[in-house]
N, C-alpha and C. Protein backbone atom coordinates (compact mmCIF):
# COMPACT_ATOMS: atom_id res chain seq x y z
N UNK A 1 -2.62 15.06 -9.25
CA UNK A 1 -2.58 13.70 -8.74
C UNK A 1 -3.93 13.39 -8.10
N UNK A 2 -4.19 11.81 -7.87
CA UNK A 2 -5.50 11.76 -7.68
C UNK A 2 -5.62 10.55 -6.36
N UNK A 3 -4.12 10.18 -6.43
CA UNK A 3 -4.27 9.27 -5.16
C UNK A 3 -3.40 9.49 -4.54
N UNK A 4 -2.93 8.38 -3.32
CA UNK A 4 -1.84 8.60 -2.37
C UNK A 4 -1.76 7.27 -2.19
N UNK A 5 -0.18 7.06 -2.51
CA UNK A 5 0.56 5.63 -2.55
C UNK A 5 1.32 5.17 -3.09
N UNK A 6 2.18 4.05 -3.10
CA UNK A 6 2.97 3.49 -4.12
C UNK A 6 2.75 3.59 -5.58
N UNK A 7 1.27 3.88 -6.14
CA UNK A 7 1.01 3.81 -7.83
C UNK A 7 0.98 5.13 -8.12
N UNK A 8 1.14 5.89 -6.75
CA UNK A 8 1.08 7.74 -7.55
C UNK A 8 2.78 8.40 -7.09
N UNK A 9 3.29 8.69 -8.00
CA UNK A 9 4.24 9.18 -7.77
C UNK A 9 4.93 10.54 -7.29
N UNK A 10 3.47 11.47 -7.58
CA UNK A 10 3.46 12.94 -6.97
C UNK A 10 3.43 12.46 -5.50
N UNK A 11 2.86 11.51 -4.77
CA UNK A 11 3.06 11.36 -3.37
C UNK A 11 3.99 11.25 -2.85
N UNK A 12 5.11 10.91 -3.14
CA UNK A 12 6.75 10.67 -2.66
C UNK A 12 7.23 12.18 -2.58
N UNK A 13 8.03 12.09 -1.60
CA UNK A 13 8.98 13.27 -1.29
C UNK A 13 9.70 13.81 -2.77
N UNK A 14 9.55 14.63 -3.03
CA UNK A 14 10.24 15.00 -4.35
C UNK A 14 11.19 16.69 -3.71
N UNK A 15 12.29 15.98 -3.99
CA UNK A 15 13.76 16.99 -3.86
C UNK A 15 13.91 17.60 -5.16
N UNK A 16 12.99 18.18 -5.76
CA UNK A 16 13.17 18.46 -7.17
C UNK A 16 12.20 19.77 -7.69
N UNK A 17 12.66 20.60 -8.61
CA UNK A 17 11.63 22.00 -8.63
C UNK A 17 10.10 21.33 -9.19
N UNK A 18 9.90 20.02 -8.91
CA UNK A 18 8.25 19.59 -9.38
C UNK A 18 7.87 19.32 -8.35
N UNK A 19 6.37 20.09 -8.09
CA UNK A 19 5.57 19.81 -7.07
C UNK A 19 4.06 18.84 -7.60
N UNK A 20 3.85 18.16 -6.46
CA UNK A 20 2.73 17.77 -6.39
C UNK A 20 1.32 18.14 -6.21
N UNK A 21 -0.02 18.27 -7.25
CA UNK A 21 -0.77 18.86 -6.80
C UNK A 21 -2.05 18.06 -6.50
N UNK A 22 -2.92 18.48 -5.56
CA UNK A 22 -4.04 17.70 -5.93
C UNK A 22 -5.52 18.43 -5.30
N UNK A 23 -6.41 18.16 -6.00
CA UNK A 23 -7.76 19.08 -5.96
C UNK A 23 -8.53 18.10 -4.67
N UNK A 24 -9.20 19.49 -3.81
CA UNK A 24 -10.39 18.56 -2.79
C UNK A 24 -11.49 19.16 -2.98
N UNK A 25 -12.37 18.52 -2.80
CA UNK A 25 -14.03 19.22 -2.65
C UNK A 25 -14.12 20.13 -1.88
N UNK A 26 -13.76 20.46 -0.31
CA UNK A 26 -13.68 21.09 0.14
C UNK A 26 -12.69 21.08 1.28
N UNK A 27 -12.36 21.88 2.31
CA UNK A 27 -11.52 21.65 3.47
C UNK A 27 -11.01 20.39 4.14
N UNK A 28 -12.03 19.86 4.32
CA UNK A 28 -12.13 18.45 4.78
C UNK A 28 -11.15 17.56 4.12
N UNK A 29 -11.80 17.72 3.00
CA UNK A 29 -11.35 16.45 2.17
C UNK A 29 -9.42 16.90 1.82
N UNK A 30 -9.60 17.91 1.52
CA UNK A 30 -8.14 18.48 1.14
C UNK A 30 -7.51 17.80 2.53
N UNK A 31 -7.71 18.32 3.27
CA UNK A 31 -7.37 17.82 4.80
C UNK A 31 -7.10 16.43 5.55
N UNK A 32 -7.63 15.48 4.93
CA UNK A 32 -7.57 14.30 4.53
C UNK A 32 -6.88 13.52 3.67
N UNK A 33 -6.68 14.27 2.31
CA UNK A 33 -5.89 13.73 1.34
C UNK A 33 -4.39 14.38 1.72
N UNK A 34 -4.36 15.53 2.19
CA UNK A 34 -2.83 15.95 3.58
C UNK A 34 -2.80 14.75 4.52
N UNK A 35 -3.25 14.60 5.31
CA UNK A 35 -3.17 13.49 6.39
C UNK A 35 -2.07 12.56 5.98
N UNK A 36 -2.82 12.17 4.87
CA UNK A 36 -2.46 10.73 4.44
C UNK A 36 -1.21 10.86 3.57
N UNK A 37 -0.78 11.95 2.80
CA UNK A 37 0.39 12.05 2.36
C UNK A 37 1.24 12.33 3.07
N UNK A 38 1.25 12.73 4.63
CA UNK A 38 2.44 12.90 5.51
C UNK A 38 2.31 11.25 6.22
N UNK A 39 1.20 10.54 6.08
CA UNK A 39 1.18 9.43 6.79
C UNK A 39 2.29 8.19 5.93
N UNK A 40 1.69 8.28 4.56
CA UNK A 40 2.29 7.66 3.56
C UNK A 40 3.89 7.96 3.30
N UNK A 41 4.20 9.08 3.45
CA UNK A 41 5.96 10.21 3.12
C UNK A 41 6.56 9.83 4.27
N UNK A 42 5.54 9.42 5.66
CA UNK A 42 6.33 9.99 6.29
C UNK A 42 6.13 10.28 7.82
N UNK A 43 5.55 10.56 8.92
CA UNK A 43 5.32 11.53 9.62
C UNK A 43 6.61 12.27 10.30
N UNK A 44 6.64 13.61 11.08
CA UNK A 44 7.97 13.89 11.15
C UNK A 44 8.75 15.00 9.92
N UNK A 45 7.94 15.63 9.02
CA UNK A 45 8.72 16.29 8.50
C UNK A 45 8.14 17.88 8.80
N UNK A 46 7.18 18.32 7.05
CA UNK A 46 6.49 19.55 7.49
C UNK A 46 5.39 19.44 6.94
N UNK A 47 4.04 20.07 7.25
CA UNK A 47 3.28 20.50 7.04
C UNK A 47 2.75 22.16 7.03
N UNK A 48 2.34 22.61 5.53
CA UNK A 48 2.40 23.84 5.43
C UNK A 48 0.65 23.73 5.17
N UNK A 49 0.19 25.14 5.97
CA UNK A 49 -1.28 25.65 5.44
C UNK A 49 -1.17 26.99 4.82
N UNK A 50 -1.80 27.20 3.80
CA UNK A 50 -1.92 28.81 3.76
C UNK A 50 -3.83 29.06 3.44
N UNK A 51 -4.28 29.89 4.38
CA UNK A 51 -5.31 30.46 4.41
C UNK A 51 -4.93 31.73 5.28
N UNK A 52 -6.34 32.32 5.09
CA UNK A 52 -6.52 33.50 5.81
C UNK A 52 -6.33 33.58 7.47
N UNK A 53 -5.20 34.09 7.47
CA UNK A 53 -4.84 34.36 9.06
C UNK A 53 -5.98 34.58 10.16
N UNK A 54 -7.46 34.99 9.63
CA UNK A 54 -8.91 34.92 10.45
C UNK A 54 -9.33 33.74 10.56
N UNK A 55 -9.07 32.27 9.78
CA UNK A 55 -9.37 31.73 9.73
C UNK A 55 -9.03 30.06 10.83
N UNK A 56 -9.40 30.82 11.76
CA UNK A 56 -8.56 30.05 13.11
C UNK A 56 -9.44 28.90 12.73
N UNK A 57 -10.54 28.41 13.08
CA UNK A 57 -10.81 26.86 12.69
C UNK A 57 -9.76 26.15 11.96
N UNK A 58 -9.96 26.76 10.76
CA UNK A 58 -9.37 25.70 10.09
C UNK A 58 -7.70 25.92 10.57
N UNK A 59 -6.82 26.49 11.44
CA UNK A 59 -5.30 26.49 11.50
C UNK A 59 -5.84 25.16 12.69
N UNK A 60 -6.55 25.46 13.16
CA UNK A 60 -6.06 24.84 14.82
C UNK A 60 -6.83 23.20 14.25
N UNK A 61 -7.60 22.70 12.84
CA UNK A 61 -8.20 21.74 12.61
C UNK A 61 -6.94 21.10 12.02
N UNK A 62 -6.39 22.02 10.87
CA UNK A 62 -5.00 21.46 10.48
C UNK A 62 -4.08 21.00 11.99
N UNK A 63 -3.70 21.90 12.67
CA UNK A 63 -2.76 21.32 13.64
C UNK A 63 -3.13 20.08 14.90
N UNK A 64 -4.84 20.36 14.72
CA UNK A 64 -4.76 19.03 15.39
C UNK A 64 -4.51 17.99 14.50
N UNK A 65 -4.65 17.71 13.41
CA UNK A 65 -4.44 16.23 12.29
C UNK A 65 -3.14 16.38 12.23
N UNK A 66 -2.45 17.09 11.71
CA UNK A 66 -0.98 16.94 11.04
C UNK A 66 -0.39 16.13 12.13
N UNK A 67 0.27 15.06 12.10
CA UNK A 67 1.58 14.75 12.71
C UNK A 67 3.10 14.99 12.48
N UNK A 68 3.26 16.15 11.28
CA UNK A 68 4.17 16.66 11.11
C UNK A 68 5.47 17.45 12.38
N UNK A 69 6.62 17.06 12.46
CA UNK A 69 7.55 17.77 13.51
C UNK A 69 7.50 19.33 13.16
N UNK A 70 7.48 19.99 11.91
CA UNK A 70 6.66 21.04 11.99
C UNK A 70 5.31 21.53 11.30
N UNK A 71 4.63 22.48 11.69
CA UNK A 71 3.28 22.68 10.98
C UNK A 71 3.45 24.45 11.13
N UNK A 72 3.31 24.52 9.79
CA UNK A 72 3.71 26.19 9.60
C UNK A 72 2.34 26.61 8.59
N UNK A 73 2.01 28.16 8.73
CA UNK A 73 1.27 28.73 8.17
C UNK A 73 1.71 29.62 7.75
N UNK A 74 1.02 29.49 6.29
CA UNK A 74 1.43 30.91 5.81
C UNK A 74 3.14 31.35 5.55
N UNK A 75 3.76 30.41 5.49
CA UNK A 75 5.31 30.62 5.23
C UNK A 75 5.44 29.79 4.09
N UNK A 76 6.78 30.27 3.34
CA UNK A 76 7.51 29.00 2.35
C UNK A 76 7.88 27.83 2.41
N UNK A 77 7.26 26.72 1.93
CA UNK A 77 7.50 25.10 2.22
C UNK A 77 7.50 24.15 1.15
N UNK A 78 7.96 24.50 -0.16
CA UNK A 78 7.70 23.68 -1.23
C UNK A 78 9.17 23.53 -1.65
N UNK A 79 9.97 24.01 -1.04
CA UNK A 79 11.49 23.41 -1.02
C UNK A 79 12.27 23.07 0.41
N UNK A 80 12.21 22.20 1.31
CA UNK A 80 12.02 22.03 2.07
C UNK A 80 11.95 22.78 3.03
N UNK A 81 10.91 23.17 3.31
CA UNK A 81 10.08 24.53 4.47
C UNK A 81 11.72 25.56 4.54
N UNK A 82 12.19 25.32 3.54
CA UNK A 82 13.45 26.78 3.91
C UNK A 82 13.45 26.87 5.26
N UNK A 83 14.16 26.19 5.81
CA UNK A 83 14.28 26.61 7.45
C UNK A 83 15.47 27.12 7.92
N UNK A 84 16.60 27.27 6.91
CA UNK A 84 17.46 28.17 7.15
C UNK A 84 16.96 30.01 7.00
N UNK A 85 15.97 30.09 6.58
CA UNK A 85 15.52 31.21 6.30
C UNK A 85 14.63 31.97 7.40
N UNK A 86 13.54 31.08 7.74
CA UNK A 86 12.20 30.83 8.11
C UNK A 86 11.97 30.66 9.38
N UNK A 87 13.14 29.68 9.45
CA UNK A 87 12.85 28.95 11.36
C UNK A 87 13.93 28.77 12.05
């Protein structure tokens, strides 16, 4: 997917084994095009990161942007953050 909004349809909440993907230049931008798909979906649900557990910048850069009710690393979240499992 290449945008975020009403004309892209990977942006909507999808309850379904298809996920949405989309490419960033770098951190930032990935980080940005996140923003805006929990802004657009939603705020209030989850936000998942996975990087390297050394990589504290970028956890604590994600958790300051996300306005997600949760923000998880490094756990399962592509069916809804499994939180009977998880949390």
């Amino acid at each position: 997917a290449e945008e975020v909004g009403e004309s892209e349809p990977f942006s909507f909440e999808k309850l379904s084994p298809v996920l949405g993907f989309y490419r960033a230049s770098d951190f930032d931008a990935a980080l940005e095009t996140s923003r805006r798909l929990v802004a657009f979906g939603g705020s209030g649900h989850t936000s998942v990161l996975y990087t390297d557990p050394s990589s504290r910048d970028r956890i604590t850069k994600f958790h300051d942007v996300m306005t997600a009710g949760r923000i998880l690393i490094n756990m399962p979240a592509s069916q809804g953050a499994i939180g009977d499992v998880f949390n």
